[in-house]
N, C-alpha and C. Protein backbone atom coordinates (compact mmCIF):
# COMPACT_ATOMS: atom_id res chain seq x y z
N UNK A 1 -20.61 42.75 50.68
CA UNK A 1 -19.66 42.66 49.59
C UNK A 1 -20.01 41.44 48.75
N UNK A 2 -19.96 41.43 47.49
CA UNK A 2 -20.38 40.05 46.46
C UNK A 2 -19.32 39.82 46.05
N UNK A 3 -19.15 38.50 46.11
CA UNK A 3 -18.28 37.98 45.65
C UNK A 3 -18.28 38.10 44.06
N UNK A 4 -16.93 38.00 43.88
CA UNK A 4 -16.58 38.33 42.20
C UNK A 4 -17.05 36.87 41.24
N UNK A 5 -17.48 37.58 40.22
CA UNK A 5 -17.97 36.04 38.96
C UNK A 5 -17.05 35.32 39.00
N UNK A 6 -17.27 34.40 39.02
CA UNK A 6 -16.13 33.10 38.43
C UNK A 6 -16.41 32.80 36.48
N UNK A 7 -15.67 33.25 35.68
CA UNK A 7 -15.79 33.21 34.57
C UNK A 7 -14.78 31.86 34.00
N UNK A 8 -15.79 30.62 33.63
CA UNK A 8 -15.56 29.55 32.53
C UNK A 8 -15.63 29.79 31.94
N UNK A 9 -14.27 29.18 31.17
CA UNK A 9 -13.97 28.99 29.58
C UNK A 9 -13.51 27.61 29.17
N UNK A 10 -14.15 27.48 28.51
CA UNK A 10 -14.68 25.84 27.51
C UNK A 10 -12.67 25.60 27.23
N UNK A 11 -12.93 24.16 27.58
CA UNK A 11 -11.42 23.69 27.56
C UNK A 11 -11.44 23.84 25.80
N UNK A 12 -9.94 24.50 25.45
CA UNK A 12 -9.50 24.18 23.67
C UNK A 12 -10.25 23.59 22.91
N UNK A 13 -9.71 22.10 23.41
CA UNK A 13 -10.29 21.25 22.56
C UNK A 13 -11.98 20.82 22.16
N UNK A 14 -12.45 21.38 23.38
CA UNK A 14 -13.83 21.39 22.95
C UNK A 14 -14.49 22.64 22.34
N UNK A 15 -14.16 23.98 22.82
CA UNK A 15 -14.43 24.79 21.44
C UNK A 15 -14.01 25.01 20.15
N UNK A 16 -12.63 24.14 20.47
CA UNK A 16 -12.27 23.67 18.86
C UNK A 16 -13.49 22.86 17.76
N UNK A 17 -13.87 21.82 19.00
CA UNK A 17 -14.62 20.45 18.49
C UNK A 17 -16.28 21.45 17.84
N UNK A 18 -16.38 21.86 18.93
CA UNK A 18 -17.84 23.25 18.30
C UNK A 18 -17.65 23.60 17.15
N UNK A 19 -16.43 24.41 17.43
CA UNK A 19 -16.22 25.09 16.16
C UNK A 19 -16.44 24.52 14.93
N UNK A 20 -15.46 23.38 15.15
CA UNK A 20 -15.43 22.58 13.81
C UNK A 20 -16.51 22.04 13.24
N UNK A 21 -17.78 21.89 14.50
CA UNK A 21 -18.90 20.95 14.53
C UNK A 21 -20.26 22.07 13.30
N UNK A 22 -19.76 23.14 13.73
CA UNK A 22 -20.58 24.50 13.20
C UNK A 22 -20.14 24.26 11.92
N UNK A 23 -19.15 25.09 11.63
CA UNK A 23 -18.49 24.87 10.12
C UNK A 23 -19.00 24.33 9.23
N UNK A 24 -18.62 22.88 9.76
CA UNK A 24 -19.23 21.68 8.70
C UNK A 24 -20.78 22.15 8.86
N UNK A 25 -21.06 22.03 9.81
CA UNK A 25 -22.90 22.27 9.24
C UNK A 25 -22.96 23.06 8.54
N UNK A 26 -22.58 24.58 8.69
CA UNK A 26 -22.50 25.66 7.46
C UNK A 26 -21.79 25.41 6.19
N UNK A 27 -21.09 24.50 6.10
CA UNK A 27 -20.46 23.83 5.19
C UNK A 27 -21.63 23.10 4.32
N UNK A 28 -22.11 22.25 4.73
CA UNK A 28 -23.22 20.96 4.42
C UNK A 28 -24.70 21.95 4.08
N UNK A 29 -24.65 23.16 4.43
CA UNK A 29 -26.09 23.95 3.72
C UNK A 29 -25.34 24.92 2.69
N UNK A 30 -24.40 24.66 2.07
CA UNK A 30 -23.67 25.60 1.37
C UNK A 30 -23.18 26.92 1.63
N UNK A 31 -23.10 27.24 2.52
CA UNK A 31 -22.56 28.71 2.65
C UNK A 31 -21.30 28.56 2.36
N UNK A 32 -20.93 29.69 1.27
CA UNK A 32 -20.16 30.06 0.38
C UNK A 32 -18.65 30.66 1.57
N UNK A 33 -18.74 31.61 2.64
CA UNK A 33 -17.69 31.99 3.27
C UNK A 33 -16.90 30.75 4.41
N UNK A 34 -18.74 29.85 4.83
CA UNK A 34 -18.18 28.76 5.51
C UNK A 34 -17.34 27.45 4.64
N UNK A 35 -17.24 27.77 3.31
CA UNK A 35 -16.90 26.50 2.29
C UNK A 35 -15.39 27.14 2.39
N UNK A 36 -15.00 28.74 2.33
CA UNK A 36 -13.67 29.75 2.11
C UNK A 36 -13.11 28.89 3.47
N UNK A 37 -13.70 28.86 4.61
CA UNK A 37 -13.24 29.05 6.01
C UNK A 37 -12.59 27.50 6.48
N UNK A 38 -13.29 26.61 5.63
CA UNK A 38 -12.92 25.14 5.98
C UNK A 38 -11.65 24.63 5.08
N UNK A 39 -11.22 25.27 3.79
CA UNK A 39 -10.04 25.20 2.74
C UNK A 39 -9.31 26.14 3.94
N UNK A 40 -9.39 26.91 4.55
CA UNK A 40 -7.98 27.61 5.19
C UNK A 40 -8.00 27.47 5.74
N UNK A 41 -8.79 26.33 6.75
CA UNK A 41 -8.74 25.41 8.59
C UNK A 41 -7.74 24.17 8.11
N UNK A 42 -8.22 23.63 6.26
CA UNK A 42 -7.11 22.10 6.45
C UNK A 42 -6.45 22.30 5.14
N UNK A 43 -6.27 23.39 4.35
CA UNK A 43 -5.00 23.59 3.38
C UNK A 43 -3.81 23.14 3.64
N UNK A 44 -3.58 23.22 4.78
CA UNK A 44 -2.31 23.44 5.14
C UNK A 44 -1.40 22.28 5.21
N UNK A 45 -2.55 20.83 5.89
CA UNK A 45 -2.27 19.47 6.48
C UNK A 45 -2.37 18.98 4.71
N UNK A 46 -3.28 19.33 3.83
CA UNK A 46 -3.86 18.70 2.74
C UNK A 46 -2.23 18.83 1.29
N UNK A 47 -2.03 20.30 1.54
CA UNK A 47 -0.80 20.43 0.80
C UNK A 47 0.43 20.26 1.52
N UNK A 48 0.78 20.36 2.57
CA UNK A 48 1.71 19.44 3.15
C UNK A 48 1.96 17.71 2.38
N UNK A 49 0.75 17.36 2.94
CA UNK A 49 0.94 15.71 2.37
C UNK A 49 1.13 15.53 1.26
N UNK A 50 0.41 15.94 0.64
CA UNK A 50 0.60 16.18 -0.92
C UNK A 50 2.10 16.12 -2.03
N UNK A 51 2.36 17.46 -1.10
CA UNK A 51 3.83 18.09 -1.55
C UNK A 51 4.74 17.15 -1.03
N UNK A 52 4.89 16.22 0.37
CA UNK A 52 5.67 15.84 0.72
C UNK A 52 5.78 14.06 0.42
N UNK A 53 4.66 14.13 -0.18
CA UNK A 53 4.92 12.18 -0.71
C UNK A 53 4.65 12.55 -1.94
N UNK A 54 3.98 13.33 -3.18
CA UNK A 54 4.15 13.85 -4.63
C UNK A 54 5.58 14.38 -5.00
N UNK A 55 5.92 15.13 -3.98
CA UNK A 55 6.86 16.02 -4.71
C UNK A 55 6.42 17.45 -4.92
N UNK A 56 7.45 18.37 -4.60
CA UNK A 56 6.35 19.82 -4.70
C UNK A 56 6.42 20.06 -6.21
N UNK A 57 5.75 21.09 -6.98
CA UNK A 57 4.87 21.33 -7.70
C UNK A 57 3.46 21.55 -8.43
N UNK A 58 3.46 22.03 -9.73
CA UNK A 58 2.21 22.60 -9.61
C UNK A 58 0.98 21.60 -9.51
N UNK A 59 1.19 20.25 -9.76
CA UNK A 59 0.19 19.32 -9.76
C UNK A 59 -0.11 18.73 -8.28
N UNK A 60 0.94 19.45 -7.18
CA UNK A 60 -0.21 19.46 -5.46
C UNK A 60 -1.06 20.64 -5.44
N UNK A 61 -0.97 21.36 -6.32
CA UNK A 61 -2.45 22.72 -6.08
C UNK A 61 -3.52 22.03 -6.72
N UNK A 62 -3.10 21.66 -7.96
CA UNK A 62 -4.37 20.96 -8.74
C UNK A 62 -4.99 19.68 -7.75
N UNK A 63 -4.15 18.75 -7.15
CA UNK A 63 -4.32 17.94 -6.58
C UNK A 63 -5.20 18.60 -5.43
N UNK A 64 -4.89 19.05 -4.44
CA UNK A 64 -5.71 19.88 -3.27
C UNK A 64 -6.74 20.29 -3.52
N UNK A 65 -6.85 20.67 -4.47
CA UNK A 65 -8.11 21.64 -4.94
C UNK A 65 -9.36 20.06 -5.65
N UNK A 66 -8.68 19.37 -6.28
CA UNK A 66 -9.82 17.93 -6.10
C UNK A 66 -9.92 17.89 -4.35
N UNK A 67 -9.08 17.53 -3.79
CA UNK A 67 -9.05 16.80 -2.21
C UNK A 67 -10.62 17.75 -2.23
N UNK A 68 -10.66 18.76 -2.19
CA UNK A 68 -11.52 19.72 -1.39
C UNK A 68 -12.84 19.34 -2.59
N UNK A 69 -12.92 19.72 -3.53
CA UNK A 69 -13.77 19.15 -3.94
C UNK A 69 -14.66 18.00 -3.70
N UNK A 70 -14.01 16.69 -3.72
CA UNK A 70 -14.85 15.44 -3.28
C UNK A 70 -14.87 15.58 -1.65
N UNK A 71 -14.35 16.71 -1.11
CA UNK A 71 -14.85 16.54 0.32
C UNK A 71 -16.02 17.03 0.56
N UNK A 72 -16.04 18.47 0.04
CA UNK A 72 -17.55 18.81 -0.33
C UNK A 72 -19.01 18.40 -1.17
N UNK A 73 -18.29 17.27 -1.67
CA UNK A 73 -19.32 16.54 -2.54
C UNK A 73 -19.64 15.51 -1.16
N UNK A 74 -19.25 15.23 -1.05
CA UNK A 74 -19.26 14.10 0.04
C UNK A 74 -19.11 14.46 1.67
N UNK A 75 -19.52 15.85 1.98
CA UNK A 75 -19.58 16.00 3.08
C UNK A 75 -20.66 15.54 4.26
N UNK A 76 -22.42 15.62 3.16
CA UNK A 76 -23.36 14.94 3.78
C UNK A 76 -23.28 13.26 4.32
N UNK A 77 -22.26 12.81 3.21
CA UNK A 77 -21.56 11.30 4.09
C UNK A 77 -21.22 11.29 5.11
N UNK A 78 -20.18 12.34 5.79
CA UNK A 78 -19.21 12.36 6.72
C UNK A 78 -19.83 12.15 8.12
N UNK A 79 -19.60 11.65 8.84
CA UNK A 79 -20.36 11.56 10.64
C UNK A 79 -19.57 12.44 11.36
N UNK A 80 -19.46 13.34 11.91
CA UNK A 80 -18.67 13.91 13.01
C UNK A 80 -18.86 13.42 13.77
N UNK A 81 -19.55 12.15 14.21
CA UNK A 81 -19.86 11.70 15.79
C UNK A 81 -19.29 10.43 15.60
N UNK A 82 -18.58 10.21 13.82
CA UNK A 82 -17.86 8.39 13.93
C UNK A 82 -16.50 8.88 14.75
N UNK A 83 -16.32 7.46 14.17
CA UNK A 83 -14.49 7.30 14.90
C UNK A 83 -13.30 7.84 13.73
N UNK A 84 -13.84 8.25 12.65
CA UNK A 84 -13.04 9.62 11.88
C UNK A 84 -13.25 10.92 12.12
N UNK A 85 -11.52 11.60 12.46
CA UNK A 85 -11.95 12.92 12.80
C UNK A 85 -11.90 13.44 10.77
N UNK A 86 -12.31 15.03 11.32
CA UNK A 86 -12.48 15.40 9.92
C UNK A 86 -10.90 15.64 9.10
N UNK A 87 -9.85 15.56 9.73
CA UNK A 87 -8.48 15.39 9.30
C UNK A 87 -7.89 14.61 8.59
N UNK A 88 -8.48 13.35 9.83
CA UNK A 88 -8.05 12.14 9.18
C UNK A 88 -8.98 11.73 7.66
N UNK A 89 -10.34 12.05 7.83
CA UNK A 89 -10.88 11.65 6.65
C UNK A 89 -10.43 12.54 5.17
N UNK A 90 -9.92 13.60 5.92
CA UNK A 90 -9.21 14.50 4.71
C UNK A 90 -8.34 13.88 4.05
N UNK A 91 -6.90 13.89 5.13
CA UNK A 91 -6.17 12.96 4.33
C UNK A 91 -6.28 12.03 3.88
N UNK A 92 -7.78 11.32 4.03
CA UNK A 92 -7.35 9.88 3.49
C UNK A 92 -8.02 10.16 2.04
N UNK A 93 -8.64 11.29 1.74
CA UNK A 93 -9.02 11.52 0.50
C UNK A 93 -7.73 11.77 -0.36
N UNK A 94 -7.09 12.61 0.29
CA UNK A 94 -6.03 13.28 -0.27
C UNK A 94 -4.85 11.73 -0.58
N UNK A 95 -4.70 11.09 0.16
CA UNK A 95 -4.12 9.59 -0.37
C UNK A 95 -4.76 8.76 -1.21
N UNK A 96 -5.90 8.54 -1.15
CA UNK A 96 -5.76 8.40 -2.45
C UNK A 96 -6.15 8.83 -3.85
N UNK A 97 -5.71 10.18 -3.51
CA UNK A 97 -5.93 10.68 -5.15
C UNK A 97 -4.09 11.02 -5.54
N UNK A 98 -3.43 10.70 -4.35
CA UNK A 98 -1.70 10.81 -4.43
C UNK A 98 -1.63 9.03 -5.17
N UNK A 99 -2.37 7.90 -4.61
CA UNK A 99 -1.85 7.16 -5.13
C UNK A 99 -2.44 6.39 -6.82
N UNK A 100 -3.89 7.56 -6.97
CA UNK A 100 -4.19 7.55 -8.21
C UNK A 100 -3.28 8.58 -9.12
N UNK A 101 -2.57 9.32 -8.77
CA UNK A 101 -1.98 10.59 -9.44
C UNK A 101 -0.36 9.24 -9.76
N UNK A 102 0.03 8.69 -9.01
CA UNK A 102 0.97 8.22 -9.02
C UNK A 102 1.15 6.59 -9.96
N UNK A 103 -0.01 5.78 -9.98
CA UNK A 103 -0.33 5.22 -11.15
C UNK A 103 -0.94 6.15 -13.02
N UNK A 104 -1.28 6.46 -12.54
CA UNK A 104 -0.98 7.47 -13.46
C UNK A 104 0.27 7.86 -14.78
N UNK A 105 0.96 8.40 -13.70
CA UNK A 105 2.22 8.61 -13.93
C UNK A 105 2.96 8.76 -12.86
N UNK A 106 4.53 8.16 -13.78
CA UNK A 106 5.24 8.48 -12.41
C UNK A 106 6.30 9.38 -12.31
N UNK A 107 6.59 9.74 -11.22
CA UNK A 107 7.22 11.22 -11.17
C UNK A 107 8.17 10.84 -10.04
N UNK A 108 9.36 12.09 -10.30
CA UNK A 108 10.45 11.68 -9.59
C UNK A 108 9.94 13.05 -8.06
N UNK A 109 9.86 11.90 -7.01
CA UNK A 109 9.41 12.67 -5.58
C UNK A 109 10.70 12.91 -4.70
N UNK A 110 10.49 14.13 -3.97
CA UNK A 110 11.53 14.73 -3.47
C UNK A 110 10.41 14.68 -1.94
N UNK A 111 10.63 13.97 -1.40
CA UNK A 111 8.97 13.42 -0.25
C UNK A 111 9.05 14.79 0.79
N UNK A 112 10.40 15.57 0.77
CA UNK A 112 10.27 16.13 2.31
C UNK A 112 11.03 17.37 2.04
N UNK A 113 9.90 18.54 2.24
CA UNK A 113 10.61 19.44 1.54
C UNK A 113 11.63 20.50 2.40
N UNK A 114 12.64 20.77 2.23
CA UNK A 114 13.68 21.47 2.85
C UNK A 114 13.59 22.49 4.06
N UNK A 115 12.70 23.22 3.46
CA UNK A 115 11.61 24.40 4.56
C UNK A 115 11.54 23.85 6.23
N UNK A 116 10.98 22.66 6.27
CA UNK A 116 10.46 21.69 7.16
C UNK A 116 11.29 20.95 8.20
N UNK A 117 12.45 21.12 7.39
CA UNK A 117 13.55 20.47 8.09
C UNK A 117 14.79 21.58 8.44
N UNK A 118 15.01 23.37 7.80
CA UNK A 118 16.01 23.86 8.20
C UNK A 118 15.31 24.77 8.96
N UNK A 119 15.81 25.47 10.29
CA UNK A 119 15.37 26.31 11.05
C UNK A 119 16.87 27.41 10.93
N UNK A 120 16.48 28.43 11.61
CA UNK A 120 17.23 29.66 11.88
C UNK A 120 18.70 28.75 12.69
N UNK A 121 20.12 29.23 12.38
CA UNK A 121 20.97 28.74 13.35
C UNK A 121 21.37 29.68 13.35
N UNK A 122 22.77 29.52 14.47
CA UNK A 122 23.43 30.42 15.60
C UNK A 122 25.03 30.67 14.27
N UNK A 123 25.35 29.56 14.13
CA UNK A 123 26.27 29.67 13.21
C UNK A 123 26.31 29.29 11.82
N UNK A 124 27.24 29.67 10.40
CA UNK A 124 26.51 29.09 9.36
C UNK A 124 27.15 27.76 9.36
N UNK A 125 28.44 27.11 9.93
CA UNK A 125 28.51 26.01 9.76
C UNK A 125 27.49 25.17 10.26
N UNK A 126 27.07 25.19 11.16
CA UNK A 126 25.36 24.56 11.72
C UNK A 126 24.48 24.60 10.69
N UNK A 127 24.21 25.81 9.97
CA UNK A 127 23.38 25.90 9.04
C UNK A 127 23.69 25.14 7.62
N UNK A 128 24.75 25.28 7.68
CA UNK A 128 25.09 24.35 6.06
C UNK A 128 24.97 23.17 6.36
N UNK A 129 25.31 22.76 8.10
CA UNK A 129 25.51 21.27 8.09
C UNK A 129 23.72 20.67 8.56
N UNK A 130 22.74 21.81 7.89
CA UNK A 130 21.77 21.17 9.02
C UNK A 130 20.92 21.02 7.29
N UNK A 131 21.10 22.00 6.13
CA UNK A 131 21.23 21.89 4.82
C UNK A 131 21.52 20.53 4.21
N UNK A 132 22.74 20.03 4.10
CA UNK A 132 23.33 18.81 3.87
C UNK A 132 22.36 17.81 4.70
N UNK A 133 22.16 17.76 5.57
CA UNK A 133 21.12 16.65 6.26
C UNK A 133 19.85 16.70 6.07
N UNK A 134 18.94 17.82 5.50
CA UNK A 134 17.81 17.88 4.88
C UNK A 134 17.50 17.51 3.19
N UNK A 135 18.45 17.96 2.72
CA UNK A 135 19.01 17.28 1.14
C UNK A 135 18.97 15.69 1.82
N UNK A 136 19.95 15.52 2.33
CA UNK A 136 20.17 13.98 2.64
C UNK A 136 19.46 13.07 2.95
N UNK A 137 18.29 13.67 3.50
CA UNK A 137 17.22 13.03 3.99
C UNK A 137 15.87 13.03 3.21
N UNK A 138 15.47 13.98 2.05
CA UNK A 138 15.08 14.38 1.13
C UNK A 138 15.17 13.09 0.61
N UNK A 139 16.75 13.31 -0.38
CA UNK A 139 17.31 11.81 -1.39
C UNK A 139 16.88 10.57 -0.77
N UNK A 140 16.95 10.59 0.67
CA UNK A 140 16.82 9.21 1.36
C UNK A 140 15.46 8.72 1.23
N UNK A 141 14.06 9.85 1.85
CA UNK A 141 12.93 9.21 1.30
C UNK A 141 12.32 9.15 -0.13
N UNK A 142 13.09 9.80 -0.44
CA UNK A 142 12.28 9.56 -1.94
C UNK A 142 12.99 7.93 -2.69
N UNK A 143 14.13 7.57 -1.89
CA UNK A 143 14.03 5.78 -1.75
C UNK A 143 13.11 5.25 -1.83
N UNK A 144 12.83 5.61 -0.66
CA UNK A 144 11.34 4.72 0.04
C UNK A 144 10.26 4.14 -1.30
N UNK A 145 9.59 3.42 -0.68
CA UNK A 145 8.22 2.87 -1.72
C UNK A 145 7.08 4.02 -1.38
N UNK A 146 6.33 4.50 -2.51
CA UNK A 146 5.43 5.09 -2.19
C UNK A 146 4.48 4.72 -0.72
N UNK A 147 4.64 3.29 -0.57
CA UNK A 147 3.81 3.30 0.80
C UNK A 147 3.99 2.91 1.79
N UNK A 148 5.74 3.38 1.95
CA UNK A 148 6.52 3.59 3.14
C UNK A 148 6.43 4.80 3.39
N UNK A 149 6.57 5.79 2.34
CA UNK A 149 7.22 7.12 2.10
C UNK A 149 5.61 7.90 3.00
N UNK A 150 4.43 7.81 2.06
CA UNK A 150 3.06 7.83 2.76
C UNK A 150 2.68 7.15 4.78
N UNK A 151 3.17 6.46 4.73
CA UNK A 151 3.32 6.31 6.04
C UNK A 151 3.86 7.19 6.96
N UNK A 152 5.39 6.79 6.62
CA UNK A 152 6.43 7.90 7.44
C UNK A 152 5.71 9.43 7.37
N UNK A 153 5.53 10.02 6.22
CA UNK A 153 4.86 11.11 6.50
C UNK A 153 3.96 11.15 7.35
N UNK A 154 2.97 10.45 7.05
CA UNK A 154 1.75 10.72 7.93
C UNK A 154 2.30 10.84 9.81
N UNK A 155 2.63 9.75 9.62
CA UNK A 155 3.71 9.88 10.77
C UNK A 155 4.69 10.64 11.72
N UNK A 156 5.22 10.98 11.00
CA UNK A 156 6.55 11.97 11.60
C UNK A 156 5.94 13.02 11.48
N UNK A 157 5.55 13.67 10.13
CA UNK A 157 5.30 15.16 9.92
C UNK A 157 3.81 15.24 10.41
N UNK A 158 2.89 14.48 10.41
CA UNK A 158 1.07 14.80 10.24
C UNK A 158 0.94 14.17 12.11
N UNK A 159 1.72 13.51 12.61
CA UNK A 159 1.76 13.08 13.79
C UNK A 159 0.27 11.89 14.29
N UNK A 160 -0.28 11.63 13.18
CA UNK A 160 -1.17 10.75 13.37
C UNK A 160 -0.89 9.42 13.76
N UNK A 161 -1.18 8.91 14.73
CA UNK A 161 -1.26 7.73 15.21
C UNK A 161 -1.35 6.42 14.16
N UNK A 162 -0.86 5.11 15.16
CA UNK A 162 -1.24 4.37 14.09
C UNK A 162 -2.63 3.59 13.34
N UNK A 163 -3.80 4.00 14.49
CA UNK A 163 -4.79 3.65 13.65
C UNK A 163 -5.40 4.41 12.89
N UNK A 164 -4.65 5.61 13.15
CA UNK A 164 -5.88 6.95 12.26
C UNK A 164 -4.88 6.92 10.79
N UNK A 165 -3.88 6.05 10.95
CA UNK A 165 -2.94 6.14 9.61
C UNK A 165 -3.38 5.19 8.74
N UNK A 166 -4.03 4.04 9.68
CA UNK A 166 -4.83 2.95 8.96
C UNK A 166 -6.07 2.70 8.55
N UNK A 167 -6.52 4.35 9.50
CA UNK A 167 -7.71 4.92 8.61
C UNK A 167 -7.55 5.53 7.34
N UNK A 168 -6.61 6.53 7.28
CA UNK A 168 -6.19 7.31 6.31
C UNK A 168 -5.38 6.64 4.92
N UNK A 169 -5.25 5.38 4.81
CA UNK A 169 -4.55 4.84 3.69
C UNK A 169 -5.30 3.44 3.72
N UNK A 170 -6.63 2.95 4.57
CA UNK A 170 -7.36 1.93 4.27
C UNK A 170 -6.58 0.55 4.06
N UNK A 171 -5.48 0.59 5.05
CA UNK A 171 -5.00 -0.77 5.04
C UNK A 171 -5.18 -1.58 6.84
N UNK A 172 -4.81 -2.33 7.23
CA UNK A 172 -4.38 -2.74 8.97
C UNK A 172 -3.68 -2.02 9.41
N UNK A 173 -4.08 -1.76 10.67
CA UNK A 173 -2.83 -1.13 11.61
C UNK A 173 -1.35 -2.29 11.38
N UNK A 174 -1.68 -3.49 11.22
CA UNK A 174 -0.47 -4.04 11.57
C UNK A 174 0.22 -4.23 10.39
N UNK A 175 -0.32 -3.57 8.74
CA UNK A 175 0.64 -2.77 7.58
C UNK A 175 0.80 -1.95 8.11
N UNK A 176 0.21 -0.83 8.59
CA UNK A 176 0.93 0.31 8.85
C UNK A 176 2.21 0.16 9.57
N UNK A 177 2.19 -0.56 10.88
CA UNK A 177 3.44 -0.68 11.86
C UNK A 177 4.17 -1.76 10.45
N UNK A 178 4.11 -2.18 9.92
CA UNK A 178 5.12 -2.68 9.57
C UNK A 178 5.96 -2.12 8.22
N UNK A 179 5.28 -1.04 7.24
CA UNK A 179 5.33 -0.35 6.42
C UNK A 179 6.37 0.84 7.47
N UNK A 180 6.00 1.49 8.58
CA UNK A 180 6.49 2.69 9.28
C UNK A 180 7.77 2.02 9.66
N UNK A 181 7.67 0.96 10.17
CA UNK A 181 9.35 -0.28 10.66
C UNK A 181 10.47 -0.01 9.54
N UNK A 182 10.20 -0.70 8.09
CA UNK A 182 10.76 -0.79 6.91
C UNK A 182 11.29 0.70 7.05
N UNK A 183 10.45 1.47 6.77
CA UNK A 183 10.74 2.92 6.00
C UNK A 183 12.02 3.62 7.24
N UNK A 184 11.37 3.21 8.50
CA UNK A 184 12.77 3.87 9.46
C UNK A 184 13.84 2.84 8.95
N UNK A 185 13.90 1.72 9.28
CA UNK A 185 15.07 1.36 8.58
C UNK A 185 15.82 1.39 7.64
N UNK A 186 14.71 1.76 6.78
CA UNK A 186 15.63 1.98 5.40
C UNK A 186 16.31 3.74 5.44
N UNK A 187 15.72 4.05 6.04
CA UNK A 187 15.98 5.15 6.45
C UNK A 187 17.48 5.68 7.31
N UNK A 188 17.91 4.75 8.28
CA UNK A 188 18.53 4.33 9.04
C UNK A 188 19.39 4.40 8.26
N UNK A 189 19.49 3.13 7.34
CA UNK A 189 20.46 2.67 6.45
C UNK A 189 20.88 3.71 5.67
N UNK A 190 19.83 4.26 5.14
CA UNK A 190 20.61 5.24 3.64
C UNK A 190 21.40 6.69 4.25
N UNK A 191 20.84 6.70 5.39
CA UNK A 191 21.54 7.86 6.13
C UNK A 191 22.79 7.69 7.05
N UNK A 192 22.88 6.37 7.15
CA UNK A 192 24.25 5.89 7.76
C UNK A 192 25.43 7.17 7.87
N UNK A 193 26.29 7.24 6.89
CA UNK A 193 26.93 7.92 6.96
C UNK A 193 26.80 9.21 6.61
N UNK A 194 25.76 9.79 6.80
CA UNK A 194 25.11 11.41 7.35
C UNK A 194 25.46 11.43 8.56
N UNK A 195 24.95 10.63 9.34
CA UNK A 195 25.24 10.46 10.89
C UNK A 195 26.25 10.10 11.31
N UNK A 196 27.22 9.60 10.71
CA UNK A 196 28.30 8.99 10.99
C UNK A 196 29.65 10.01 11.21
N UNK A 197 28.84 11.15 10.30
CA UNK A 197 29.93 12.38 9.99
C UNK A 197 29.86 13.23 10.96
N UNK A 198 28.53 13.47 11.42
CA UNK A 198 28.39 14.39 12.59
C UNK A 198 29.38 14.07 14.15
């Protein structure tokens, strides 16, 4: 009797890391479906950020659509073997063309968009009251300083750590922790009595 195969399979994260490792190479010799395939692997993280420290509208498509551009101009730069993953170096393109878009001109930001914050409830008073606290919290960061507001995002919603945040906005980790400090507090503060009601 023979014993049965033992069939390995490559942990996630490392056929993720392949994957991603392929891509970009097919990326970096131009192939046209691998250039389609890498806009719908980080659209998602790229207009997120965008939308949520800009403000949604039509100038985060225009915006995204540069991000991707100078990434592909500049992909033969990129190391997949540095200490930037290809995420983080995304966003940090994508910051700063948010904080060139924002000298620029300035625009009234709504940092966190509603979608993100209401889920399905059981009852509608839950639901209205979970409404009112996404508005509320909305008004609250768009307080913030653009580079509190950029932090906290990266943060809360993009879940990046604090040195890949200090990769991604090219300042110290120890602005970042102290930029992410401010912004919860102020945060804290302006929401006081949101929380107070519950």
């Amino acid at each position: 009797m023979t014993e049965p195969a033992i069939c390995i399979t490559p942990e996630p994260q490392v056929a993720s890391a392949e994957l991603e490792a392929a891509l970009l190479a097919a990326c970096r010799r131009g192939d046209a479906a691998s250039l389609r395939a890498f806009v719908v692997r980080h659209q998602d993280a790229v207009f997120a950020f965008l939308s949520r420290t800009l403000g949604a509208g039509p100038h985060v498509e225009d915006l995204a659509q540069d991000v991707f551009l100078r990434a592909f101009r500049a992909l033969p730069r990129f190391d997949p073997h540095g200490p930037a993953r290809l995420s983080t170096w995304l966003l940090a393109i994508a910051s700063r063309l948010a904080v060139d878009y924002r000298q620029k001109r300035r625009i009234p930001t709504q940092s966190l968009d509603e979608g993100a914050l209401v889920r399905a409830s059981a009852t509608p008073e839950t639901e209205r009251r979970r409404l009112e606290i996404g508005r509320a919290l909305a008004r609250a960061a768009a307080e913030l300083s653009d580079e509190q507001r950029d932090v906290f995002v990266l943060a809360e919603f993009h879940g990046l750590q604090m040195q890949e945040i200090a990769e991604v906005l090219s300042v110290p980790e120890a602005t970042v922790k102290t930029r992410l400090f401010r912004a919860r507090e102020r945060l804290r503060h302006l929401l006081k009595d949101v929380w107070d009601e519950r």
